[in-house]
C-alpha atoms as a PDB file:
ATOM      1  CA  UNK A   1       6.848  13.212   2.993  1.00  0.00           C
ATOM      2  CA  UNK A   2       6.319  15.736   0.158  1.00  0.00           C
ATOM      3  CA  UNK A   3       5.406  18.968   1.341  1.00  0.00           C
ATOM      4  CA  UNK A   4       2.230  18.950  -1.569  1.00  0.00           C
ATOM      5  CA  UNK A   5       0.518  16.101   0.535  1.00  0.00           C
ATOM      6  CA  UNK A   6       1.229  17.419   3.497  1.00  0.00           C
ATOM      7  CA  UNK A   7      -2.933  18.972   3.786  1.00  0.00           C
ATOM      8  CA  UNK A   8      -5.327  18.790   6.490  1.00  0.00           C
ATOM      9  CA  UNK A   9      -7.306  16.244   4.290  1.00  0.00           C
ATOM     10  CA  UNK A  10      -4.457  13.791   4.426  1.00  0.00           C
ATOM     11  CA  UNK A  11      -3.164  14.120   8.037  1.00  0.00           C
ATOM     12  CA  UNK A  12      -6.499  13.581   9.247  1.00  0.00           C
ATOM     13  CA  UNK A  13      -7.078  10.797   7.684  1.00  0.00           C
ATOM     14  CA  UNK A  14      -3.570   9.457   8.727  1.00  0.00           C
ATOM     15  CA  UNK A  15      -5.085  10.246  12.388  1.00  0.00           C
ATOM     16  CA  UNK A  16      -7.967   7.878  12.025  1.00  0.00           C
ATOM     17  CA  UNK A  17     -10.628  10.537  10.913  1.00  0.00           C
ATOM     18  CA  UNK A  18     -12.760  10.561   7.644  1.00  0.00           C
ATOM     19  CA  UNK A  19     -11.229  13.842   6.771  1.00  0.00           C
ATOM     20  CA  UNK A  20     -10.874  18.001   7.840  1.00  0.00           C
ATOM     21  CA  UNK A  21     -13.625  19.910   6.288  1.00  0.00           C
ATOM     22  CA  UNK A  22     -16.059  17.162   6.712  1.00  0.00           C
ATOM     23  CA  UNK A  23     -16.281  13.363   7.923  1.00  0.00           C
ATOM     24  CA  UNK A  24     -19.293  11.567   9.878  1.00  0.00           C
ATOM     25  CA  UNK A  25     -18.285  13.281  13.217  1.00  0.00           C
ATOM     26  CA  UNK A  26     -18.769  16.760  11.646  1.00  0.00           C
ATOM     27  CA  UNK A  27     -22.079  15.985  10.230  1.00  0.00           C
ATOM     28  CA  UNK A  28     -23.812  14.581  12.793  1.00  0.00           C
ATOM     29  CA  UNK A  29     -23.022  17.944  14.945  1.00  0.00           C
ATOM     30  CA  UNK A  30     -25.260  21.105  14.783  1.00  0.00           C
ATOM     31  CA  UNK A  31     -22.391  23.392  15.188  1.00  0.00           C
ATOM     32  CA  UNK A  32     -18.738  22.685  15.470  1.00  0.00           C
ATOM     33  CA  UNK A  33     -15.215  23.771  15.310  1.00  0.00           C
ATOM     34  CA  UNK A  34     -12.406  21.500  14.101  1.00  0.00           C
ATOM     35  CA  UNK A  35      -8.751  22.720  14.237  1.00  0.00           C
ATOM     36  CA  UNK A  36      -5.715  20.494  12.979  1.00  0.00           C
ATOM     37  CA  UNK A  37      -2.425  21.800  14.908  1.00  0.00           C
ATOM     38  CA  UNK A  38       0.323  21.117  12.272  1.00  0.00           C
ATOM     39  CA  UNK A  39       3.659  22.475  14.742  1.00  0.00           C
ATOM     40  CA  UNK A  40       7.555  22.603  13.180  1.00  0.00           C
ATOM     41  CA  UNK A  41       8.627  20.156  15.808  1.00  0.00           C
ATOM     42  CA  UNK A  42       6.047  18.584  17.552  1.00  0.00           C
ATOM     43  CA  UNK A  43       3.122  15.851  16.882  1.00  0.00           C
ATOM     44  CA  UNK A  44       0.367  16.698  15.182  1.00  0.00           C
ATOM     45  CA  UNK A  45      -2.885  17.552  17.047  1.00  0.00           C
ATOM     46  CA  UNK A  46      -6.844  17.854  16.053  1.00  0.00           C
ATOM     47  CA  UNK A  47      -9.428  19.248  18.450  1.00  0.00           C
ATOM     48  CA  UNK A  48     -12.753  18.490  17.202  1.00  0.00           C
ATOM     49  CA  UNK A  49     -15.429  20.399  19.512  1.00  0.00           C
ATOM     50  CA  UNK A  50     -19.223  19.549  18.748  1.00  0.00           C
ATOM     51  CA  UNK A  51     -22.568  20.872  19.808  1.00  0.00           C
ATOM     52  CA  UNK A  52     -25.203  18.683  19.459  1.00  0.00           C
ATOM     53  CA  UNK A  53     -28.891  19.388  20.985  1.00  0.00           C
ATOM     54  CA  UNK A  54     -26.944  21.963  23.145  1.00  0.00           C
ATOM     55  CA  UNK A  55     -24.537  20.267  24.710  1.00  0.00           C
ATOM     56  CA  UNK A  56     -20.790  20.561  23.926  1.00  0.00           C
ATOM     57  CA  UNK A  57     -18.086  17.844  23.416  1.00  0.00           C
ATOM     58  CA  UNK A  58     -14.792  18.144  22.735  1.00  0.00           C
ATOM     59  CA  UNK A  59     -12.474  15.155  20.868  1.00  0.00           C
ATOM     60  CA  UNK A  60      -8.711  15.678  20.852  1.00  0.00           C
ATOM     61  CA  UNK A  61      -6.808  13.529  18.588  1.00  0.00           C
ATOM     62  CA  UNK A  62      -2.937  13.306  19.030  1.00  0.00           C
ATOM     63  CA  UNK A  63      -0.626  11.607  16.747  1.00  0.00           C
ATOM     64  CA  UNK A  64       2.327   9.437  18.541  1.00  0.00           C
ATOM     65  CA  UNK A  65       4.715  10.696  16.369  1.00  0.00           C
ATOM     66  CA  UNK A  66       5.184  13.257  13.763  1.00  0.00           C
ATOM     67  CA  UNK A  67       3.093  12.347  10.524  1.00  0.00           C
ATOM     68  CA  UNK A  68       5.793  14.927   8.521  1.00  0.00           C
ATOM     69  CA  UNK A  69       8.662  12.763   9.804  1.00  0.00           C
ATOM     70  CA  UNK A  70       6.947   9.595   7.707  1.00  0.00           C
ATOM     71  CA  UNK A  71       9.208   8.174   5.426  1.00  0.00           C
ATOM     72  CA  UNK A  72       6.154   7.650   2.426  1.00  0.00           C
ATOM     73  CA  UNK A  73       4.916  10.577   0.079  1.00  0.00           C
ATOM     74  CA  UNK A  74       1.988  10.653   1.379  1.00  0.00           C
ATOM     75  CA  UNK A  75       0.730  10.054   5.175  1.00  0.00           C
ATOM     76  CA  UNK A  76      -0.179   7.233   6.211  1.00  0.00           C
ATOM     77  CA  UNK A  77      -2.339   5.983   8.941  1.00  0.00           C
ATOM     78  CA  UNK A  78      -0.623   6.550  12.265  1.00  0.00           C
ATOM     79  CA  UNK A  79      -0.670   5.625  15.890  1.00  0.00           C
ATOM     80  CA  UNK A  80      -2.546   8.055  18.111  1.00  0.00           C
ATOM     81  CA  UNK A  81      -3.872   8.659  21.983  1.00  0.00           C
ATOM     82  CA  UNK A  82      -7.287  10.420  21.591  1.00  0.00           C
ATOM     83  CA  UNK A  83      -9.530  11.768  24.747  1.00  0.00           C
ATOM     84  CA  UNK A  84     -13.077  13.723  25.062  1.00  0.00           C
ATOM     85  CA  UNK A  85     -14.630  15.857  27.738  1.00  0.00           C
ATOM     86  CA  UNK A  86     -17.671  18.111  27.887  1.00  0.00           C
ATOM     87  CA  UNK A  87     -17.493  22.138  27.352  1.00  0.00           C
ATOM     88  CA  UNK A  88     -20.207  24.779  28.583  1.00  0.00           C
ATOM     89  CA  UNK A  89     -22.294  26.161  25.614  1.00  0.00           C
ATOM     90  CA  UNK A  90     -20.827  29.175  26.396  1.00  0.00           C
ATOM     91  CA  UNK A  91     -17.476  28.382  25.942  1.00  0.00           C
ATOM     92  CA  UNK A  92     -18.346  27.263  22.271  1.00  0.00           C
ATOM     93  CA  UNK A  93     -20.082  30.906  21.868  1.00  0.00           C
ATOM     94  CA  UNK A  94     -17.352  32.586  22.799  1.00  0.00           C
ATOM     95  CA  UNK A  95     -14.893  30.455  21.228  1.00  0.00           C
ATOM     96  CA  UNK A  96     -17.219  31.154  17.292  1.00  0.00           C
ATOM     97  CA  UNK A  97     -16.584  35.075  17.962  1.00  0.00           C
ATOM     98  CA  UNK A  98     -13.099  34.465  18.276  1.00  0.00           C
ATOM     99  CA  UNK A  99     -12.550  32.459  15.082  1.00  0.00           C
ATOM    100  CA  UNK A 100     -15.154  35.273  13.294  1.00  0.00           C
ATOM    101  CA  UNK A 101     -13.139  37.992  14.138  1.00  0.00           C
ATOM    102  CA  UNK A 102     -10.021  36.426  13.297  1.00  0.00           C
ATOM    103  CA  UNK A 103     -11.717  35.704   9.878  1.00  0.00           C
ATOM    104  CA  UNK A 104     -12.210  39.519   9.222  1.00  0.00           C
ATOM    105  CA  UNK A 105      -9.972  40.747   6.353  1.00  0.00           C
ATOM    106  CA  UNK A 106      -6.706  42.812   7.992  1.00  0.00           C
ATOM    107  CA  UNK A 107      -6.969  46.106   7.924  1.00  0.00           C
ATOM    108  CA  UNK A 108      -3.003  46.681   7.947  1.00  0.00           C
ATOM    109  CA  UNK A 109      -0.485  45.249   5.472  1.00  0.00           C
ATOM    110  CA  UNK A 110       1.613  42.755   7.432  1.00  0.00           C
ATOM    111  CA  UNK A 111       5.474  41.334   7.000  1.00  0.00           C
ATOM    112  CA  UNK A 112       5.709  38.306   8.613  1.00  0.00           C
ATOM    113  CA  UNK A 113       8.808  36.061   8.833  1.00  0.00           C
ATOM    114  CA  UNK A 114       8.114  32.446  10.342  1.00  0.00           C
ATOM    115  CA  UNK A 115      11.472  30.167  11.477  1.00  0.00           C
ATOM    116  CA  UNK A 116       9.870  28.241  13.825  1.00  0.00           C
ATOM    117  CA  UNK A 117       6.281  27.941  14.020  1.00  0.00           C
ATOM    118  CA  UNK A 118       3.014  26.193  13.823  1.00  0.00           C
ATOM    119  CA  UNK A 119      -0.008  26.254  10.915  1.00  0.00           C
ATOM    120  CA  UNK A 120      -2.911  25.595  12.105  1.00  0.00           C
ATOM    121  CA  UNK A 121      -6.323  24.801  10.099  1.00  0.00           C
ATOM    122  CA  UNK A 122      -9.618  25.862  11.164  1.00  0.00           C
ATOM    123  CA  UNK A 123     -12.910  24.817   9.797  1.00  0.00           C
ATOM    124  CA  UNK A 124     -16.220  25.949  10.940  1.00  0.00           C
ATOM    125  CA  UNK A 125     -19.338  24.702  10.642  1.00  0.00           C
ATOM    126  CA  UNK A 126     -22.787  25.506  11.096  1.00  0.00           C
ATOM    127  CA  UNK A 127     -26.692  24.169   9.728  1.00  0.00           C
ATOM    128  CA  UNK A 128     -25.041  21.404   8.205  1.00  0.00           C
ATOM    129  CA  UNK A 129     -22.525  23.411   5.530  1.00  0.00           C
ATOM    130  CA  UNK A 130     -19.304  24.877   5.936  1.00  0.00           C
ATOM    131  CA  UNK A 131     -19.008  28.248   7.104  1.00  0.00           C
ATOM    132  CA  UNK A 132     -15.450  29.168   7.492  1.00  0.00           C
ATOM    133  CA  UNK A 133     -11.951  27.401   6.298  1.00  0.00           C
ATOM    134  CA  UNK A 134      -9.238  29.269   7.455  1.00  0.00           C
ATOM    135  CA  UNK A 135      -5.276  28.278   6.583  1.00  0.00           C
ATOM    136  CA  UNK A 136      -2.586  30.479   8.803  1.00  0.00           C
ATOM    137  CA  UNK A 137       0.273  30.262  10.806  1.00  0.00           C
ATOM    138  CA  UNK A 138      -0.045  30.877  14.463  1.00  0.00           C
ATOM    139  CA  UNK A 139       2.061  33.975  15.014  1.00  0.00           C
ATOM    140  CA  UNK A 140       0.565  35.846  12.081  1.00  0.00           C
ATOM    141  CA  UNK A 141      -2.040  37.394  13.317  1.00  0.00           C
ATOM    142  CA  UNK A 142      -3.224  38.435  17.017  1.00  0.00           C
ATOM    143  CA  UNK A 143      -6.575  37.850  16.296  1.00  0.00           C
ATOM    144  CA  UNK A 144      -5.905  34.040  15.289  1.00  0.00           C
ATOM    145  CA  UNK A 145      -3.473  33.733  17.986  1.00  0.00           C
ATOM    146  CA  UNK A 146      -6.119  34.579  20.336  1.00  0.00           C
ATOM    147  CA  UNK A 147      -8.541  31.997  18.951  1.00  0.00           C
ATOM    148  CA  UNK A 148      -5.978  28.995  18.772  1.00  0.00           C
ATOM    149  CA  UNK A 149      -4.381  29.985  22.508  1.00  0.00           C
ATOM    150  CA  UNK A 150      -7.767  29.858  23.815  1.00  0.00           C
ATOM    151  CA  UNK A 151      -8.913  26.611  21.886  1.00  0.00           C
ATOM    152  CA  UNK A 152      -6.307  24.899  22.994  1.00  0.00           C
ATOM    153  CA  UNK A 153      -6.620  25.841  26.859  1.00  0.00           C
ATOM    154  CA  UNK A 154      -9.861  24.890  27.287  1.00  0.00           C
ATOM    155  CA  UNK A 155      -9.275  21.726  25.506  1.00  0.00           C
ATOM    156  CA  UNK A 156      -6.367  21.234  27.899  1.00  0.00           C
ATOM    157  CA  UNK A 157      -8.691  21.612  30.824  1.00  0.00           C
ATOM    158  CA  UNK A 158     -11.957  19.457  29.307  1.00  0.00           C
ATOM    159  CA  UNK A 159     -10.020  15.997  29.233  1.00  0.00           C
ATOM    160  CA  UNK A 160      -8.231  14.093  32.061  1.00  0.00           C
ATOM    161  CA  UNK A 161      -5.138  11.943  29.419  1.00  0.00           C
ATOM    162  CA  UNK A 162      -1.709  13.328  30.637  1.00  0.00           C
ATOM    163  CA  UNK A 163       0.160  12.073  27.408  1.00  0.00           C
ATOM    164  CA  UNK A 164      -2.739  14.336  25.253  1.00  0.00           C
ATOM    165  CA  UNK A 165      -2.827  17.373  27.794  1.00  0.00           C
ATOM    166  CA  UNK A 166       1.033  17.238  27.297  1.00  0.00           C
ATOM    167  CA  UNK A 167       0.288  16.979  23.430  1.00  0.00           C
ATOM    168  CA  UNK A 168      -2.056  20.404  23.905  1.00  0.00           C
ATOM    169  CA  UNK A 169       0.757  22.119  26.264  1.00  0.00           C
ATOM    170  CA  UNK A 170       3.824  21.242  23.417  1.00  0.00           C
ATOM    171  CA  UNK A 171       1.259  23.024  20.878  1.00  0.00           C
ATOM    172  CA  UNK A 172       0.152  25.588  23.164  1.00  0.00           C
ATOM    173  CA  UNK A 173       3.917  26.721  23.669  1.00  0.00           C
ATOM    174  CA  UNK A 174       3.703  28.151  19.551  1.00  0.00           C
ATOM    175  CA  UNK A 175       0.670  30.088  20.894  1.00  0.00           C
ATOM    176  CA  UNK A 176       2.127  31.858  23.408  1.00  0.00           C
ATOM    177  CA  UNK A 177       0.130  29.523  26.207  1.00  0.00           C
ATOM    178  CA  UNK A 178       3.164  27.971  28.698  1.00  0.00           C
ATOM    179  CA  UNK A 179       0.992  25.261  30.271  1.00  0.00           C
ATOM    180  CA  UNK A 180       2.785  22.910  32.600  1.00  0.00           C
ATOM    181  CA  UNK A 181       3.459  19.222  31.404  1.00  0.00           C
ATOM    182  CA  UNK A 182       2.014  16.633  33.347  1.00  0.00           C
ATOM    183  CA  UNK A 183       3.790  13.399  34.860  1.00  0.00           C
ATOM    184  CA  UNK A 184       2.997  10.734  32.555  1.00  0.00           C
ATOM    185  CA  UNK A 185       2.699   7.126  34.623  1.00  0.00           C
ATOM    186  CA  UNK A 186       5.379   4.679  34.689  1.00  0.00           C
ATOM    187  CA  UNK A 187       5.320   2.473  31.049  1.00  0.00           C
ATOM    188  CA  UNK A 188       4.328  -0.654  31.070  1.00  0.00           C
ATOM    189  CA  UNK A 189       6.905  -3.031  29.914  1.00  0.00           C
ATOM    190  CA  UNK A 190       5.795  -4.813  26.536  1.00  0.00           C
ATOM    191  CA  UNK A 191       7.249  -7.694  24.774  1.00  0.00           C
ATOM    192  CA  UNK A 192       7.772  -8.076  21.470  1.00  0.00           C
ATOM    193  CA  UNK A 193       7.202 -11.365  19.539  1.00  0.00           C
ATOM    194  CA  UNK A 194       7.536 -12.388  15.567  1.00  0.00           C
ATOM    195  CA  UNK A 195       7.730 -16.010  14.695  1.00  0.00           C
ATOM    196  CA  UNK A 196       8.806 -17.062  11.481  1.00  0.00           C
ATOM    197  CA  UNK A 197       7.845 -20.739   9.941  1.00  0.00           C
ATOM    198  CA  UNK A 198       9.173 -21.922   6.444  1.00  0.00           C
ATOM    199  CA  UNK A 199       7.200 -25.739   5.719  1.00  0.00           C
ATOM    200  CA  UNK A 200       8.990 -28.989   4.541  1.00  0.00           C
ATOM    201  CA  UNK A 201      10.828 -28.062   0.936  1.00  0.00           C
ATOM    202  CA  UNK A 202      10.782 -23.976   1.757  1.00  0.00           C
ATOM    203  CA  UNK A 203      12.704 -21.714  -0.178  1.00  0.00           C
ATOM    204  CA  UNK A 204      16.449 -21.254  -0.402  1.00  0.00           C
ATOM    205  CA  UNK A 205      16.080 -18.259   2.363  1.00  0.00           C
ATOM    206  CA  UNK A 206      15.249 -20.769   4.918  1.00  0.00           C
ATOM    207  CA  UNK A 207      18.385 -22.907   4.143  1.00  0.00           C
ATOM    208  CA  UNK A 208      20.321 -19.815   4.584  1.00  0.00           C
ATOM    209  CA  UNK A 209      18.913 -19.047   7.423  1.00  0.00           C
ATOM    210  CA  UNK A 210      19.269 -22.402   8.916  1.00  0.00           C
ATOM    211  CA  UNK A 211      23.323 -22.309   8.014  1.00  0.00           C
ATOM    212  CA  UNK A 212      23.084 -18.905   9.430  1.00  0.00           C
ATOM    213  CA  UNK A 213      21.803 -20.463  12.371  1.00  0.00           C
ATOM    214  CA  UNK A 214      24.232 -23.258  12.594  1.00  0.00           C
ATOM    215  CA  UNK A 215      27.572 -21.148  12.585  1.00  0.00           C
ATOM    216  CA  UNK A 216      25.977 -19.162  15.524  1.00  0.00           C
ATOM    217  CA  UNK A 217      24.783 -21.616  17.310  1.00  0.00           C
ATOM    218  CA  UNK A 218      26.098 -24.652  16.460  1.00  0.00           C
ATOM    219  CA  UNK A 219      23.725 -26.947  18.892  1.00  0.00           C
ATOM    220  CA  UNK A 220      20.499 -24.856  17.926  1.00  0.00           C
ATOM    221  CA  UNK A 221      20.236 -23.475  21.010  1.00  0.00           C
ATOM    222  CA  UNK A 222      19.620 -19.821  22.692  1.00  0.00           C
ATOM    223  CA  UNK A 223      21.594 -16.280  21.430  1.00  0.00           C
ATOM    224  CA  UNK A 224      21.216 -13.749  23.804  1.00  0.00           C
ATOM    225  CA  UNK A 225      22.887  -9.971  23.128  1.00  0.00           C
ATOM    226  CA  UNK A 226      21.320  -6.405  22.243  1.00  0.00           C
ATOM    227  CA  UNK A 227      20.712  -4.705  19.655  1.00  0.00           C
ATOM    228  CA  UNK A 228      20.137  -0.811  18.913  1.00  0.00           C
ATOM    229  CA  UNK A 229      16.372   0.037  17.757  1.00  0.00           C
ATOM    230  CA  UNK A 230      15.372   3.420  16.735  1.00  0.00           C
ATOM    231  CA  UNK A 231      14.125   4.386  20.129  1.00  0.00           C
ATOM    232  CA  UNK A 232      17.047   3.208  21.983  1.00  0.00           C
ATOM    233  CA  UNK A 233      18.383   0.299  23.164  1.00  0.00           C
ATOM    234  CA  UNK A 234      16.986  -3.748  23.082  1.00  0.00           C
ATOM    235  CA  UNK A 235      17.188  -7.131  24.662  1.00  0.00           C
ATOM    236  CA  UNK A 236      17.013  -9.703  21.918  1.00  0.00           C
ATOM    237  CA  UNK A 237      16.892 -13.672  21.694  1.00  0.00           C
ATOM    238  CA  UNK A 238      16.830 -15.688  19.275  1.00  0.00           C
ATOM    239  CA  UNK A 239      15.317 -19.152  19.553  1.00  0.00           C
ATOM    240  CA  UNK A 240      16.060 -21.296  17.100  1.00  0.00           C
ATOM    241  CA  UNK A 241      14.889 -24.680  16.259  1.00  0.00           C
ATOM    242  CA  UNK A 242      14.874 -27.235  13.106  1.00  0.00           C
ATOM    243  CA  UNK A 243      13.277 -30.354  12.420  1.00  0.00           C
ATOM    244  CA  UNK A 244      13.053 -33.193   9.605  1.00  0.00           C
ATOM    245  CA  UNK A 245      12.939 -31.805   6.184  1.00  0.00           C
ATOM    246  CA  UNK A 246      14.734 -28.233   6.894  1.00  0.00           C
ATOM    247  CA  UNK A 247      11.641 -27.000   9.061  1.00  0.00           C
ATOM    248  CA  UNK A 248      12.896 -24.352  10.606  1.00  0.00           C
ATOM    249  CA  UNK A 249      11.327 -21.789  13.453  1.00  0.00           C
ATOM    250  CA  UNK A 250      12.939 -18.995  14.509  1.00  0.00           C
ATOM    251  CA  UNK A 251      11.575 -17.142  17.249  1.00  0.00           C
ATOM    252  CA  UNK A 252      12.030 -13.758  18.109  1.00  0.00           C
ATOM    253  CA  UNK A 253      11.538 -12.279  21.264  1.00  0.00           C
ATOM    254  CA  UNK A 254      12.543  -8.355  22.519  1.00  0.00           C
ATOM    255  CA  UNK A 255      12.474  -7.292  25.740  1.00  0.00           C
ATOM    256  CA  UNK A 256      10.741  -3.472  26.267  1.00  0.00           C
ATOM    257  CA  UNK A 257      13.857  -2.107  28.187  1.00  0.00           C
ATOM    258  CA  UNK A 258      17.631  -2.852  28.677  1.00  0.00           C
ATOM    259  CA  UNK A 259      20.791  -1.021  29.608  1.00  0.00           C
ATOM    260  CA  UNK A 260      22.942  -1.707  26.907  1.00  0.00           C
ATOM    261  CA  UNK A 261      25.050  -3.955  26.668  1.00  0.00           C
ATOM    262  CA  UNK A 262      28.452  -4.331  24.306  1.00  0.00           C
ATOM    263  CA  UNK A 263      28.858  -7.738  24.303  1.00  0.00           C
ATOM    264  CA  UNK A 264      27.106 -10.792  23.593  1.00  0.00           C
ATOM    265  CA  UNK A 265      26.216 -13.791  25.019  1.00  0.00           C
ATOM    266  CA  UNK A 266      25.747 -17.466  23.990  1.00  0.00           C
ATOM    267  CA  UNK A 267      24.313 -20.667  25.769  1.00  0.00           C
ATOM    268  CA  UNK A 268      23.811 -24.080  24.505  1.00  0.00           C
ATOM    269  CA  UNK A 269      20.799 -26.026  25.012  1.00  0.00           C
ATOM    270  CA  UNK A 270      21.840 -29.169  27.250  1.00  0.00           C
END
C-alpha cells in the first residue's frame, strides 16, 4: 500500500461505500456525521450516523482485516461485517457541538509526537453540502478526542454485532474509551472447494500436472496431509482423477480447522 493512496476516498470505497465526503447514503440524509477510524494496528472502521425526517440511524462499517496491510498500491475492495441501530435526536445534537468545537482554530501552539496512534476523518454535513472536513490524529487535541471517544461509545451501544462492537472497543482503546470486548460465538466450520478441469488436448500444464499426479499417487487415488495457510494451519485432499484423452480433474477440498499435523498420509483407491 503506498501511503499517497492511503485517503478516506479510497478506503471507503475499499469498504463497500461510494466514497467519504459524499456517496448516495450521505445525500439522501438531512444531517449527518461520517467518521472513518484509520488506527496504527487495528481494522479500519466508518460510522456513518444519519438524520433523516428526525429520526437518527447509525451504520458502522468494519473492515475484516487491515486495508493498509493490502499487498496492491492502492486499496482494494475488502471483506467487511457492517451493523445499524437507531440514536435519539439528541444524541446527534450533542454529538454536532462536539465536532464544532473541536473545529475551532487552537488557541495554543501545540507539539505533538504520535508513535502509536489513530487518524481519524470527520465529515459533516448539513442542507445537502458539506459543512466541515476535518483530518487529525486522535490524541492531538482534547477537543477532538472528546468528539471521537464519544462517537464511538454511543455507536458501541446503538448496534447488537459482537465482532463490530469489538471493532468500536479496539478503536475506542486510541481514544482513551476501555470498553470491554464481547464473546464472539463459536465459528462455524467452512469448507473450502476449487475444482480444476483441463478438456481433451489441454495445455502442457495439465500433462504436468497429471505426471505430477502419477508419482504421488500412482493409482490416482486420495492424498491426505496439511498444509500451513496464512491464518494457521489446514486439512487438505487432493482428489485426483483422469480419463481418455488426458482429462484430468483435480479436486481440492480444505477442511476449516486442524491440529497440525507433520506428516502425511496416502491411500489408494481399491
Amino acid at each position: 500500500m503506498h501511503f499517497a493512496n492511503y485517503t478516506s476516498e479510497n478506503i471507503c470505497r475499499a469498504l463497500g461505500l461510494g466514497g467519504f465526503a459524499n456517496d448516495w447514503q450521505l445525500a439522501g440524509a438531512d444531517k449527518c456525521i461520517r467518521v472513518l477510524l484509520k488506527p496504527s494496528f487495528r481494522r479500519e472502521v466508518c460510522i456513518s450516523l444519519l438524520c433523516k425526517a428526525e429520526k437518527v440511524s447509525v451504520s458502522v462499517v468494519a473492515a475484516l482485516s487491515q486495508i493498509w496491510l493490502q499487498d496492491w498500491p492502492v486499496s482494494h475492495l475488502t471483506q467487511v461485517e457492517q451493523e445499524e441501530g437507531i440514536l435519539p435526536e439528541a444524541q446527534f445534537a450533542r454529538l454536532s457541538s462536539l465536532l464544532e468545537l473541536a473545529a475551532e482554530p487552537s488557541q495554543a501552539p501545540r507539539v505533538v509526537v504520535i508513535m502509536d496512534g489513530m487518524q481519524a476523518d470527520t465529515v459533516l454535513r448539513a442542507d445537502r453540502e458539506g459543512k466541515l472536513n476535518l483530518h487529525q490524529n486522535v490524541g492531538s487535541d482534547v477537543r477532538y478526542d472528546s468528539f471521537e471517544a464519544e462517537v464511538i461509545k454511543l455507536s458501541h451501544g446503538a448496534i447488537g454485532s459482537p465482532s463490530v462492537r469489538n471493532a468500536l472497543a479496539d478503536a475506542g482503546n486510541y481514544a482513551g474509551l476501555r470498553i470491554p470486548l464481547d464473546n464472539l460465538p463459536p465459528s462455524k466450520d467452512v469448507v473450502r472447494t476449487m475444482v480444476f478441469w483441463w478438456p481433451r488436448g489441454g495445455s502442457s500444464v495439465a500433462r504436468s500436472a497429471s505426471q505430477r499426479a502419477r508419482s504421488l499417487i500412482p493409482s490416482f487415488g486420495r492424498l491426505a496431509g496439511t498444509f500451513v495457510a496464512p491464518d494457521g494451519p489446514r486439512r487438505i485432499s487432493l482428489l485426483i482423477g483422469a480419463g481418455p484423452g488426458w482429462q484430468l480433474t483435480v479436486a481440492v477440498v480444505v477442511a476449516a480447522d486442524c491440529a497440525w499435523q507433520s506428516r502425511c498420509q496416502h491411500s489408494r483407491r481399491r
